[in-house]
N, C-alpha and C. Protein backbone atom coordinates (compact mmCIF):
# COMPACT_ATOMS: atom_id res chain seq x y z
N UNK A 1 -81.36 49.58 -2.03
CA UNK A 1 -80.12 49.61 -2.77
C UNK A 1 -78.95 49.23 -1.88
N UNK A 2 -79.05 50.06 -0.50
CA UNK A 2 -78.11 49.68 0.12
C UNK A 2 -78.12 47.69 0.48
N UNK A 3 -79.32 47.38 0.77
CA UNK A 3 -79.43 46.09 0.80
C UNK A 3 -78.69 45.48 0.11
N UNK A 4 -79.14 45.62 -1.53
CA UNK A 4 -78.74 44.92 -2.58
C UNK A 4 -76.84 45.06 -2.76
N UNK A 5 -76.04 46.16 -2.05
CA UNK A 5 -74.86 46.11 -2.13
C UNK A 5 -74.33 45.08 -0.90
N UNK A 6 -75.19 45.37 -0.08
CA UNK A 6 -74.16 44.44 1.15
C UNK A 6 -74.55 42.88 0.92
N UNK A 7 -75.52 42.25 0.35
CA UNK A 7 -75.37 40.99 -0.66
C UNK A 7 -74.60 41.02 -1.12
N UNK A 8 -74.78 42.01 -2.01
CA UNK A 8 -73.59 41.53 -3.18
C UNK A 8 -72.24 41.46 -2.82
N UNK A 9 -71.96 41.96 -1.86
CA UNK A 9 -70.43 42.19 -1.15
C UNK A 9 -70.41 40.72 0.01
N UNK A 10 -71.47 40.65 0.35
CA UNK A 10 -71.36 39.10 1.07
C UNK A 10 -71.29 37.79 0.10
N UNK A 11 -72.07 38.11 -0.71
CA UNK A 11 -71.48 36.61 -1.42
C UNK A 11 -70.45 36.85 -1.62
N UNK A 12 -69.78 38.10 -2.81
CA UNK A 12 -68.58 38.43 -3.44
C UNK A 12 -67.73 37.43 -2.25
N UNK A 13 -67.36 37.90 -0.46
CA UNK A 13 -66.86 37.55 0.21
C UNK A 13 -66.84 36.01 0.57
N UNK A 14 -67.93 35.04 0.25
CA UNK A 14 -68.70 33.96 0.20
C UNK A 14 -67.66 33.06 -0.81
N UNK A 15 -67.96 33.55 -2.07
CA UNK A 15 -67.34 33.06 -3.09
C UNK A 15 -65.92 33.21 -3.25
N UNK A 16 -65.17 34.00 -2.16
CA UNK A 16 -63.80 34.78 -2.63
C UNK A 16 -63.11 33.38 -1.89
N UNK A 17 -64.03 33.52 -0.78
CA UNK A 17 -63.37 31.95 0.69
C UNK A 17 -64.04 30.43 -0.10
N UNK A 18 -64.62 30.85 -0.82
CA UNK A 18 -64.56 29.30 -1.05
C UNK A 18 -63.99 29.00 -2.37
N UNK A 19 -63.44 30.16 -2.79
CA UNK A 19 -62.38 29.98 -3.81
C UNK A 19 -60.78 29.53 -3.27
N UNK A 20 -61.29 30.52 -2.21
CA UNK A 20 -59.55 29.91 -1.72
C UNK A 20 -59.38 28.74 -0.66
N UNK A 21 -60.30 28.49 -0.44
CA UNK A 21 -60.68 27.24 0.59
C UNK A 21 -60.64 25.83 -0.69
N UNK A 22 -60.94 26.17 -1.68
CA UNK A 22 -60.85 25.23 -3.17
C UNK A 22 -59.57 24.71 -3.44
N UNK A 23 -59.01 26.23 -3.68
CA UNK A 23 -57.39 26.05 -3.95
C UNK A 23 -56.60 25.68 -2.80
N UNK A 24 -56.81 25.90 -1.71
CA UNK A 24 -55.79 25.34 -0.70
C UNK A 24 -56.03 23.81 -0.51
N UNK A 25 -57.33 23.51 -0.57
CA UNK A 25 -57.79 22.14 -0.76
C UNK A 25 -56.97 20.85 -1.41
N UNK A 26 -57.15 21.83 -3.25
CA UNK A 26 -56.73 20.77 -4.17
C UNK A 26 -55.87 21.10 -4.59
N UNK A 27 -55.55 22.15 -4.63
CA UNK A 27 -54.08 22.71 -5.37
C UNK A 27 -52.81 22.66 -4.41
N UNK A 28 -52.52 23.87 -3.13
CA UNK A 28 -51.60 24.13 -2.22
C UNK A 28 -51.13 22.69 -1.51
N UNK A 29 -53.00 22.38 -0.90
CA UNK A 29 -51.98 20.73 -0.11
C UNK A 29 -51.30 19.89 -1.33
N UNK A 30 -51.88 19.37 -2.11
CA UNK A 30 -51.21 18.68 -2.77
C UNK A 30 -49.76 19.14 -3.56
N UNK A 31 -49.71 20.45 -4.00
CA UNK A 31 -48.71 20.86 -3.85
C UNK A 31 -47.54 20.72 -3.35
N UNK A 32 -47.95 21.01 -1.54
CA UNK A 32 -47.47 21.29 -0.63
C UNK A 32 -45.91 19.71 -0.65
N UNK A 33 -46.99 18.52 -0.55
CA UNK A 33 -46.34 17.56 -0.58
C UNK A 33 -45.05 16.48 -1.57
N UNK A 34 -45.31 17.84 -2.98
CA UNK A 34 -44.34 17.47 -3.79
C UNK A 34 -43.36 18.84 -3.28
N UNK A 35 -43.49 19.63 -2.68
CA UNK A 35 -42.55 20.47 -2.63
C UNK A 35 -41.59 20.22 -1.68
N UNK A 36 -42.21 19.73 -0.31
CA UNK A 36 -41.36 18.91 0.52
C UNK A 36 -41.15 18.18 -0.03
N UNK A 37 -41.16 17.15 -0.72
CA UNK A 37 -40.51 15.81 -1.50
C UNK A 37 -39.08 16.51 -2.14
N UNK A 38 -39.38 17.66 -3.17
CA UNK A 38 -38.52 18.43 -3.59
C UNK A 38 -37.40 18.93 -2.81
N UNK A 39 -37.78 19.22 -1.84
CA UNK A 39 -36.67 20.36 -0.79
C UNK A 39 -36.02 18.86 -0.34
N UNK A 40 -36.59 17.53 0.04
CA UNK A 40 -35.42 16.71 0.64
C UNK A 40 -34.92 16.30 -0.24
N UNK A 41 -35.15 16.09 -1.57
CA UNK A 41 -34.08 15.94 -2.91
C UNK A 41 -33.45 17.04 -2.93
N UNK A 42 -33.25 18.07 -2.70
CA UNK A 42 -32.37 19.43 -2.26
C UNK A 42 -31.55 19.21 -1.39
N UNK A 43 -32.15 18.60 -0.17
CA UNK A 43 -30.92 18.64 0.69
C UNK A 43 -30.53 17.62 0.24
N UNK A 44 -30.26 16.58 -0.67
CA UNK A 44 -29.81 15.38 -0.38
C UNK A 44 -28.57 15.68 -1.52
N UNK A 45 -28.94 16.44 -2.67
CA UNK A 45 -28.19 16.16 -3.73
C UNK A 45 -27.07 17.44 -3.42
N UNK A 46 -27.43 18.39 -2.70
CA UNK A 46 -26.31 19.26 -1.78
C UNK A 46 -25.38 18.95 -0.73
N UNK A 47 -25.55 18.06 -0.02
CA UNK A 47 -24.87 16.94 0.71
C UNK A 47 -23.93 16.53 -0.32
N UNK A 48 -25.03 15.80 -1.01
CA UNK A 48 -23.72 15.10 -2.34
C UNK A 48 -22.86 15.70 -2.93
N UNK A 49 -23.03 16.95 -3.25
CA UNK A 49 -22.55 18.25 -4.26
C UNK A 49 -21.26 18.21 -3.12
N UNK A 50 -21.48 18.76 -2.07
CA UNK A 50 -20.10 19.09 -0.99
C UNK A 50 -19.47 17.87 -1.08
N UNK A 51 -19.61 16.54 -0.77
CA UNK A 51 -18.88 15.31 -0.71
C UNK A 51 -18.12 15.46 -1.84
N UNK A 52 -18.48 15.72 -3.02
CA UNK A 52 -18.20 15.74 -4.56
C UNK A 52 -16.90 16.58 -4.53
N UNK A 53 -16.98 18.12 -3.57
CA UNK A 53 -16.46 19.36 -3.39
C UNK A 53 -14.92 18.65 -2.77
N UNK A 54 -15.44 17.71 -1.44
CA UNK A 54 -14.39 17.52 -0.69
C UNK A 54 -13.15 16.53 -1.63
N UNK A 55 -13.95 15.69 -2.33
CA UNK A 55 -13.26 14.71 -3.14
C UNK A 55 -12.43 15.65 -4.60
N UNK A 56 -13.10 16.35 -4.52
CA UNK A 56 -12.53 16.96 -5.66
C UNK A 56 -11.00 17.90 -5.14
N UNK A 57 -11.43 18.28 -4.10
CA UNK A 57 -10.44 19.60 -3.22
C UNK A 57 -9.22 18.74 -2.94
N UNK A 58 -9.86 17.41 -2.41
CA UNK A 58 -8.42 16.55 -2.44
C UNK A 58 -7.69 15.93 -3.39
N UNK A 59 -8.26 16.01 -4.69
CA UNK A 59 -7.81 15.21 -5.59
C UNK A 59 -6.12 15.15 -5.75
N UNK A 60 -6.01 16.43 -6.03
CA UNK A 60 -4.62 17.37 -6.06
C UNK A 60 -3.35 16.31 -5.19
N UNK A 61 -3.68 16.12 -3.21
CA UNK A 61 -3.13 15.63 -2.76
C UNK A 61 -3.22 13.87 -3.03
N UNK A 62 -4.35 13.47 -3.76
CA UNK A 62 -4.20 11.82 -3.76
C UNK A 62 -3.01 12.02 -5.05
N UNK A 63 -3.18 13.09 -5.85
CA UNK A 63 -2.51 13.06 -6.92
C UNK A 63 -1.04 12.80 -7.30
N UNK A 64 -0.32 13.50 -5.74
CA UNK A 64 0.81 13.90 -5.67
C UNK A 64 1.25 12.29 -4.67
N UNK A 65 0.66 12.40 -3.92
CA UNK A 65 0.59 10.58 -3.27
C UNK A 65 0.46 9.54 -4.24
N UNK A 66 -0.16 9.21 -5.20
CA UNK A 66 -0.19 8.17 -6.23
C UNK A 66 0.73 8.72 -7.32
N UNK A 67 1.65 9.54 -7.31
CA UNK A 67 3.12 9.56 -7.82
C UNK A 67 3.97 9.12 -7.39
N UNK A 68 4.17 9.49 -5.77
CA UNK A 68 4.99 8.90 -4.94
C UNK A 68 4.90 7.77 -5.27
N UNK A 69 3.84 7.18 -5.19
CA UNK A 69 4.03 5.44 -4.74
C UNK A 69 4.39 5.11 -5.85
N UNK A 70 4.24 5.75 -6.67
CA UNK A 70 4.75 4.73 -8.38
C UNK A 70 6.16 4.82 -8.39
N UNK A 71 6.46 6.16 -7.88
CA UNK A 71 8.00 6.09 -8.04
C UNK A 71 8.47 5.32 -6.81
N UNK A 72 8.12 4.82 -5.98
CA UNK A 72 8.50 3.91 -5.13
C UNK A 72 8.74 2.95 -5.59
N UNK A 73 7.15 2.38 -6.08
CA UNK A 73 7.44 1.06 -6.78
C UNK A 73 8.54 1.06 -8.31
N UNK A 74 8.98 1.83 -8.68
CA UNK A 74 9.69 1.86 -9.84
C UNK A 74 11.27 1.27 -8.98
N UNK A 75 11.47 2.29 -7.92
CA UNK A 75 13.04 1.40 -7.80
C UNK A 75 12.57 0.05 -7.13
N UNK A 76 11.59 -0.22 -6.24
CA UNK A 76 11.30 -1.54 -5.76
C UNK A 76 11.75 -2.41 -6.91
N UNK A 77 11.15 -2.12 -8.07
CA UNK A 77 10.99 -2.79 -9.19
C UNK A 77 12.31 -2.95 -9.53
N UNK A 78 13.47 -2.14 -9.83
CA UNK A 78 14.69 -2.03 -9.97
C UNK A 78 15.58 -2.95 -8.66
N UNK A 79 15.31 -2.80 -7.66
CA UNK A 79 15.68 -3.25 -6.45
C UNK A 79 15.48 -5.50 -6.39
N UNK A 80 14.48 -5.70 -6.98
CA UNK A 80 14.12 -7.03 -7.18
C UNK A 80 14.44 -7.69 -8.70
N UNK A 81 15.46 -8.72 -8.84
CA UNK A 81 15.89 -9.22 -10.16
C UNK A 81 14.60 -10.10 -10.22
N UNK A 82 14.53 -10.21 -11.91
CA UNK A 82 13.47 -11.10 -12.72
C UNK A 82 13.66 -12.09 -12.22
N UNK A 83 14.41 -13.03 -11.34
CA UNK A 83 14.45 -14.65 -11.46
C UNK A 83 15.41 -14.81 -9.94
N UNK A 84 15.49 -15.78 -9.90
CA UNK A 84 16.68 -16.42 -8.68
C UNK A 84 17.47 -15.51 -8.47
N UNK A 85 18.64 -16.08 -9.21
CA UNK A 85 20.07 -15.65 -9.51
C UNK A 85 20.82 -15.86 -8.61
N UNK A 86 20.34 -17.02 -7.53
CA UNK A 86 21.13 -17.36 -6.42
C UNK A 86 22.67 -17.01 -6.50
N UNK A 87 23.11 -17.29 -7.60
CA UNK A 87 24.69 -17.17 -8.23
C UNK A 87 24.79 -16.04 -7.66
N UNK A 88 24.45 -14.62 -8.33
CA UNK A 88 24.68 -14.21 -8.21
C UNK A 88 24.86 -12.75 -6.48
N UNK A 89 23.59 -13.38 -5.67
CA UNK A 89 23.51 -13.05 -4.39
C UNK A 89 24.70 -13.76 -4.07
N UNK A 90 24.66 -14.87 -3.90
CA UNK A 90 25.95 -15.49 -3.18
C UNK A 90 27.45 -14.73 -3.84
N UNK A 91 27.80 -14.38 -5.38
CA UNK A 91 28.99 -13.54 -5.35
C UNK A 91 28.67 -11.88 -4.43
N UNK A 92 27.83 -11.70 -4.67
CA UNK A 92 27.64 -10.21 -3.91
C UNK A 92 28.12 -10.90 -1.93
N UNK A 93 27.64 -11.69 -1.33
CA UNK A 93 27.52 -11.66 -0.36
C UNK A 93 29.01 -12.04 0.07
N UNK A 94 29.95 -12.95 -0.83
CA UNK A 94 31.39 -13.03 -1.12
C UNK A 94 32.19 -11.66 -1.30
N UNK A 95 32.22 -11.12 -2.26
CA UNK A 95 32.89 -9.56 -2.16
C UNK A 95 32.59 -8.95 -0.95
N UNK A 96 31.63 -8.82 -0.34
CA UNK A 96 31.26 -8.05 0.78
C UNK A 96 32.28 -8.53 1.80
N UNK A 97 32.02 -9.88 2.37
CA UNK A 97 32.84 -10.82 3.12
C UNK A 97 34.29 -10.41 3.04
N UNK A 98 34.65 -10.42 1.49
CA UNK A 98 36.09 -10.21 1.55
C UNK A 98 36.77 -8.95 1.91
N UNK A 99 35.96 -7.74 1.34
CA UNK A 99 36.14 -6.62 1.49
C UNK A 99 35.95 -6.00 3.33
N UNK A 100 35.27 -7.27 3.92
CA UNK A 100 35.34 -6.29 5.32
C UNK A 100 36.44 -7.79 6.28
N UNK A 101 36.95 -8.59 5.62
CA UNK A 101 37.15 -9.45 6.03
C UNK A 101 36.71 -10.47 6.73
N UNK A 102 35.73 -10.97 6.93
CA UNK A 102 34.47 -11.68 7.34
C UNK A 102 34.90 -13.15 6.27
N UNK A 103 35.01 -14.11 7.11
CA UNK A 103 35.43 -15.47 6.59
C UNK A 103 33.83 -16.40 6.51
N UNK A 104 33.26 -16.70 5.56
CA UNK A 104 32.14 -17.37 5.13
C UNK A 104 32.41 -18.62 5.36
N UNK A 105 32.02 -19.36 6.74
CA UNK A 105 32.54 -20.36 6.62
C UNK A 105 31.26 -21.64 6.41
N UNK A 106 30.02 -21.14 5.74
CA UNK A 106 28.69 -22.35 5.52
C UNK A 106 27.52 -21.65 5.39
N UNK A 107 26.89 -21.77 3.93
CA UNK A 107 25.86 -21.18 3.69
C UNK A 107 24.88 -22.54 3.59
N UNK A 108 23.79 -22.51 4.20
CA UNK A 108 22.99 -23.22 3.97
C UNK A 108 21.72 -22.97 3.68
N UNK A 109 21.07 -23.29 2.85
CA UNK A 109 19.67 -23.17 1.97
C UNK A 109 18.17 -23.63 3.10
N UNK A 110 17.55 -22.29 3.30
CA UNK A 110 16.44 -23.16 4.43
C UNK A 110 14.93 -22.80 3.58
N UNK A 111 14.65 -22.06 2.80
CA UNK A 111 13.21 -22.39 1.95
C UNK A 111 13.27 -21.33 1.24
N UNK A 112 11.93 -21.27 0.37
CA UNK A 112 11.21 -20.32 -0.67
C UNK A 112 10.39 -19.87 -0.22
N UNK A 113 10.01 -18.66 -0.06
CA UNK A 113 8.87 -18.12 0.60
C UNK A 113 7.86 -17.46 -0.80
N UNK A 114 6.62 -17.59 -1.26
CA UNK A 114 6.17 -17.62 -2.54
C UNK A 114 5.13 -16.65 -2.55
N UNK A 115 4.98 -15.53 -2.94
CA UNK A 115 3.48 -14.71 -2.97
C UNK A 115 3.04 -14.40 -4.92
N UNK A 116 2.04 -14.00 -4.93
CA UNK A 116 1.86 -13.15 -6.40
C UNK A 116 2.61 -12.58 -6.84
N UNK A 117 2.88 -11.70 -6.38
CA UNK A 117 4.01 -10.55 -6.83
C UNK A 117 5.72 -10.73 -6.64
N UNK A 118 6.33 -11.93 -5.83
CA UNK A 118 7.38 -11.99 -5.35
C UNK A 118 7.94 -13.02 -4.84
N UNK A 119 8.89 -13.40 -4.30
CA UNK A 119 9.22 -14.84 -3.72
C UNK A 119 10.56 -14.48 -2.89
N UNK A 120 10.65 -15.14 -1.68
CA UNK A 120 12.31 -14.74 -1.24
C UNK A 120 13.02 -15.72 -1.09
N UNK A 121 14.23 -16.07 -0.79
CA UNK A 121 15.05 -17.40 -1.00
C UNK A 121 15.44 -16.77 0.57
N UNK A 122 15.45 -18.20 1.44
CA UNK A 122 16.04 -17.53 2.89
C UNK A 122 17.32 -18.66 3.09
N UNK A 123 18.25 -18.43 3.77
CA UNK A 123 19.28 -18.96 3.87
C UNK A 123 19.46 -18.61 4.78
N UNK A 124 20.69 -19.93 5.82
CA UNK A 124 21.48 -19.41 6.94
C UNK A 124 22.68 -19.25 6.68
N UNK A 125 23.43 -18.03 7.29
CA UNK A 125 24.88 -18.46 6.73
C UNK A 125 25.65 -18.15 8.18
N UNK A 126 26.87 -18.83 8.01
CA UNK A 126 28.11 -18.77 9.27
C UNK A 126 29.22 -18.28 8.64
N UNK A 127 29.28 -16.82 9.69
CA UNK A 127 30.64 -16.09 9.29
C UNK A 127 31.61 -16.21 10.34
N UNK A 128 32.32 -16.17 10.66
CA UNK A 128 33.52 -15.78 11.39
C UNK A 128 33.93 -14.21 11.52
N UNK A 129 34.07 -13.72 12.27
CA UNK A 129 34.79 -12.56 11.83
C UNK A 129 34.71 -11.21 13.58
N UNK A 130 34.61 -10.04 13.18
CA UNK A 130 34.89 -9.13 14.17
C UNK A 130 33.97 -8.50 14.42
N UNK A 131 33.97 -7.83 15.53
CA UNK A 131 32.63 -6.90 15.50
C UNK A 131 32.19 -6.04 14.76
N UNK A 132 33.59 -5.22 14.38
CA UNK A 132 33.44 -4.28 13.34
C UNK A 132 33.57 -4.64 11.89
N UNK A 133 34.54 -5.79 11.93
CA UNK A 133 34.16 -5.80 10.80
C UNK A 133 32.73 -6.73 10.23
N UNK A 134 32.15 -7.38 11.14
CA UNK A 134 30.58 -7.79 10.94
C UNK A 134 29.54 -6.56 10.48
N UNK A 135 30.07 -5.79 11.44
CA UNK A 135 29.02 -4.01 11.57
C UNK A 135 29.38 -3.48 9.72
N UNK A 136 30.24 -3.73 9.59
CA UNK A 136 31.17 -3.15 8.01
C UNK A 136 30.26 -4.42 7.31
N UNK A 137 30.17 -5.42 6.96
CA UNK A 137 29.74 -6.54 6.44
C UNK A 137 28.22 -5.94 5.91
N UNK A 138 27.26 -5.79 7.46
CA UNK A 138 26.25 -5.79 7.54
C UNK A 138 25.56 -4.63 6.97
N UNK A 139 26.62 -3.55 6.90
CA UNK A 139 26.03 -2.21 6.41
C UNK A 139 26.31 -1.84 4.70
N UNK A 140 27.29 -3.32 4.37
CA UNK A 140 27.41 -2.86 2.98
C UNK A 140 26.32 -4.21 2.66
N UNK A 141 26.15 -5.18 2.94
CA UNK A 141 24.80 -5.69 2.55
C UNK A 141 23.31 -5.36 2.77
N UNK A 142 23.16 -4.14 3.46
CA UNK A 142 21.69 -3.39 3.83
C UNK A 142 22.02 -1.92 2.46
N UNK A 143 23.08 -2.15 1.93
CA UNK A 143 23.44 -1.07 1.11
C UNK A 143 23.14 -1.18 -0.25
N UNK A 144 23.06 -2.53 -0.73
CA UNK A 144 23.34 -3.14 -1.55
C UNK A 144 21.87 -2.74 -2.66
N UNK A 145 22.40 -2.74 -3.87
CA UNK A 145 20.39 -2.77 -4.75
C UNK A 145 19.60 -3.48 -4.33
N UNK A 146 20.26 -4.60 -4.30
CA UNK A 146 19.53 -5.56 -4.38
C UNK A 146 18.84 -6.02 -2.71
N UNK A 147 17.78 -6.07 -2.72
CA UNK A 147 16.45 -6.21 -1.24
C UNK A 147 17.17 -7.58 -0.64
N UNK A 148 17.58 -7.21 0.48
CA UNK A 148 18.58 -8.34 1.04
C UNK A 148 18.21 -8.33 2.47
N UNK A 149 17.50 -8.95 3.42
CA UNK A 149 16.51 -9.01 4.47
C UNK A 149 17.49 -9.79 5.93
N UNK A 150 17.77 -9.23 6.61
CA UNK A 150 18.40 -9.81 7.88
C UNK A 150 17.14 -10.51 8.47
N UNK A 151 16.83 -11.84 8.82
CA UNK A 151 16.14 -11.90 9.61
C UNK A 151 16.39 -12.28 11.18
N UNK A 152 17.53 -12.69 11.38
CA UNK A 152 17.80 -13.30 12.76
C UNK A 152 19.55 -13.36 12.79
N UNK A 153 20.21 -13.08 13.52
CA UNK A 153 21.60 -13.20 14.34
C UNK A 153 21.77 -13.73 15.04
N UNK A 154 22.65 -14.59 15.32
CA UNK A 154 23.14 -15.32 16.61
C UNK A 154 24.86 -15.10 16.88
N UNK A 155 25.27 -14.63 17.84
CA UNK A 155 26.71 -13.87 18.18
C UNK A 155 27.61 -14.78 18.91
N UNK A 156 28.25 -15.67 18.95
CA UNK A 156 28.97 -16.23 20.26
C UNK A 156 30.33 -15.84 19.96
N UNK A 157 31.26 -16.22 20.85
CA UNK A 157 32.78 -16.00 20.94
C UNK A 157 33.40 -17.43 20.39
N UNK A 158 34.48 -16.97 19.08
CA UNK A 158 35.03 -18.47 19.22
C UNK A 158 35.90 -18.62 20.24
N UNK A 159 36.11 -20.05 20.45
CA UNK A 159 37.42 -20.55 21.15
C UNK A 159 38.49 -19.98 21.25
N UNK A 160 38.80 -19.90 19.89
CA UNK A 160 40.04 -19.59 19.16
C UNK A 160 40.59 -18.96 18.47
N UNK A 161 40.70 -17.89 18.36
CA UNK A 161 41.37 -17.18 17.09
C UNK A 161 41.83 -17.43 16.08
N UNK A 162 40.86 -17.42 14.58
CA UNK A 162 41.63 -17.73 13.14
C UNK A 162 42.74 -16.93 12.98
N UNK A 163 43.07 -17.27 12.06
CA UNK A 163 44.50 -16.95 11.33
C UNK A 163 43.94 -15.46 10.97
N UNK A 164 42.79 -14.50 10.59
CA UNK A 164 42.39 -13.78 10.47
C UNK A 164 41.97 -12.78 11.59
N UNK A 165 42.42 -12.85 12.88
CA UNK A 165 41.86 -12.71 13.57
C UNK A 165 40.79 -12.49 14.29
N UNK A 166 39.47 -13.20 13.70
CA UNK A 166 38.31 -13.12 13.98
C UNK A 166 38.07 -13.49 15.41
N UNK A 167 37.24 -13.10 15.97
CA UNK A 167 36.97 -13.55 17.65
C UNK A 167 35.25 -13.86 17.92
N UNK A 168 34.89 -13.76 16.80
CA UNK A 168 33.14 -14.05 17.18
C UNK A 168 32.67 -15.45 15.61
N UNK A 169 31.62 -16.30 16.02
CA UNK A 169 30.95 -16.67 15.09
C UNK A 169 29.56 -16.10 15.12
N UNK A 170 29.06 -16.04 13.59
CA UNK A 170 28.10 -15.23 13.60
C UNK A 170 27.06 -16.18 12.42
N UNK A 171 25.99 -16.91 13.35
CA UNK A 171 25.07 -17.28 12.41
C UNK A 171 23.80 -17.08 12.19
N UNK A 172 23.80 -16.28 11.09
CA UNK A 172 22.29 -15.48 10.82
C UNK A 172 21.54 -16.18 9.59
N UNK A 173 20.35 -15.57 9.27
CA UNK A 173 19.70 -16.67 8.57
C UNK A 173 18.83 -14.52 7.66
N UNK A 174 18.93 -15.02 6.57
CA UNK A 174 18.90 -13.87 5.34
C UNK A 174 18.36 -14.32 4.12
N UNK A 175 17.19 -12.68 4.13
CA UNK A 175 16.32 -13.37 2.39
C UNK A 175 16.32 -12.76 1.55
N UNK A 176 16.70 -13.17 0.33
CA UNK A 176 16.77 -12.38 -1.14
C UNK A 176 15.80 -12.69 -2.02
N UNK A 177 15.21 -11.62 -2.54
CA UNK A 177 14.27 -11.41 -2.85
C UNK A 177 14.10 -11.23 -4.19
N UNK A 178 12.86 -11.64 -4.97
CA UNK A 178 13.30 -11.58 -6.79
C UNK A 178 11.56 -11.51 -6.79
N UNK A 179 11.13 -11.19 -8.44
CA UNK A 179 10.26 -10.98 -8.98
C UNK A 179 9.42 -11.78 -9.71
N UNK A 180 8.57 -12.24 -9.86
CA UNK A 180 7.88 -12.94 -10.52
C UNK A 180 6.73 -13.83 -9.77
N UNK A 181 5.55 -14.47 -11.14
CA UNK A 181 4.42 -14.61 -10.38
C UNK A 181 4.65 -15.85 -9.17
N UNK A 182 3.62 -16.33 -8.28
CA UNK A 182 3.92 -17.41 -7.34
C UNK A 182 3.85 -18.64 -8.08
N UNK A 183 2.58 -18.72 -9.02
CA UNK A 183 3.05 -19.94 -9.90
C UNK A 183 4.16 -20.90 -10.65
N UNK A 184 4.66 -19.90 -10.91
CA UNK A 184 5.65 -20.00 -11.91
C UNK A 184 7.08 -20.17 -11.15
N UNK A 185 7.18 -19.52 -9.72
CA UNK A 185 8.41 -19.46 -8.80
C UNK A 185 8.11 -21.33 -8.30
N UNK A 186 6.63 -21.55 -8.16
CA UNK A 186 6.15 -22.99 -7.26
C UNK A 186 7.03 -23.91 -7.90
N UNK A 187 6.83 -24.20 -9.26
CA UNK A 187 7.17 -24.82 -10.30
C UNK A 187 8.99 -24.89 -10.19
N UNK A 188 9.34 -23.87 -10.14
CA UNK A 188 10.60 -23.56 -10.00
C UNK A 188 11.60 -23.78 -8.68
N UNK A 189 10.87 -24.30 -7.82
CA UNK A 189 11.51 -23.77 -6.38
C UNK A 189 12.73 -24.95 -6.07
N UNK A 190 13.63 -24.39 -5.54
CA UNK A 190 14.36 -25.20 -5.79
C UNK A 190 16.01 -25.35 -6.31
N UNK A 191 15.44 -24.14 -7.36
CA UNK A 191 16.50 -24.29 -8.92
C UNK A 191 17.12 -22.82 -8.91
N UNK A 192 18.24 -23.25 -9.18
CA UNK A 192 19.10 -21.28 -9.91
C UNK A 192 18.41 -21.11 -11.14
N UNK A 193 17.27 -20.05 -11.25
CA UNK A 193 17.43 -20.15 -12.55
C UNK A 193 17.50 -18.77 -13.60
N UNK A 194 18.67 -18.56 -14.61
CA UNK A 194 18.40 -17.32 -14.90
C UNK A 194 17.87 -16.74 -15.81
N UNK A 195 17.48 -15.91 -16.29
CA UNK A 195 17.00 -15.11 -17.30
C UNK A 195 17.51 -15.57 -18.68
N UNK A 196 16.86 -16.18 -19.88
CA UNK A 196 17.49 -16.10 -20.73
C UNK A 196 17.02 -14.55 -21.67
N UNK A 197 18.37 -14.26 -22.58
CA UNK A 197 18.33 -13.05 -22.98
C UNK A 197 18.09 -12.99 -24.30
């Protein structure tokens, strides 16, 4: 009897290991290898999840930044007339002149500068006038709405003293700036032309 139990307890033990020697076989390994497959789609889509986190956490600040810039571009937009209007830069750059006393003595036309969004008209012009009142000139045309671009100065002493008492000539070269596509400015270049209403 005792025989017949410790058989029976050895196979029992026999059959228990090659049950689980079965399942680790065909079940666990194969398992095994979708579960790692699983866990690096875990880490991968948790990675993503935080990226998601960080983009999201900032949204707030792109939010408050892509206001800014619109309201930037809104006075830009205000700041640049629809068309030429050469006319009318040249009276602005006249009042200024007169008002600081600055004698305009030759504006001359040197190109169109043409992009998508914009175009500038550059000109040289020769003033006469004072130091201060050039400095007065220069600060009410950097004042002005309208996008009005110093690009270059040249300072010498006149000879002579005008009737105004000016003591310097001053020839700088300046670009005004307007709105519209490059095509349409190409076509145009050249010409005053204004807005009809």
């Amino acid at each position: 009897m005792e025989k017949n139990n410790l058989i029976k307890t050895i196979v029992t033990v026999v059959v228990l290991i090659a049950i689980l020697f079965l399942y680790w076989k065909f079940d666990y390994s194969k398992n095994s290898k979708t579960i790692a497959q699983l866990k690096a789609e875990n880490d991968k889509l948790n990675t993503q999840v935080n990226e998601a986190r960080k983009v999201a956490a900032s949204y707030a600040e792109y939010s408050k930044r892509l206001k800014i810039l619109e309201n930037q571009l809104k006075i830009a937009n205000k700041m640049l007339p629809d068309s030429q209007l050469l006319e009318d830069a040249l009276d602005t750059l006249t009042v200024y002149a007169n008002k600081n006393n600055v004698k305009v003595m030759n504006i001359k036309p040197l190109s169109v500068s043409v992009t998508n969004d914009y175009a500038n008209l550059n000109h040289e012009i020769t003033l006469n006038a004072t130091y201060s009142s050039l400095g007065q000139f220069l600060t009410d045309m950097g004042n002005q709405k309208r996008i009005t671009k110093v690009n270059s100065i040249a300072i010498k002493p006149l000879k002579t003293s005008d009737e105004n008492l000016n003591t310097i000539q001053v020839v700088l070269t300046m670009s005004t700036y307007y709105k519209g596509p490059g095509a349409q400015t190409k076509t145009e270049e050249g010409k005053n032309v204004k807005k009809k209403k």
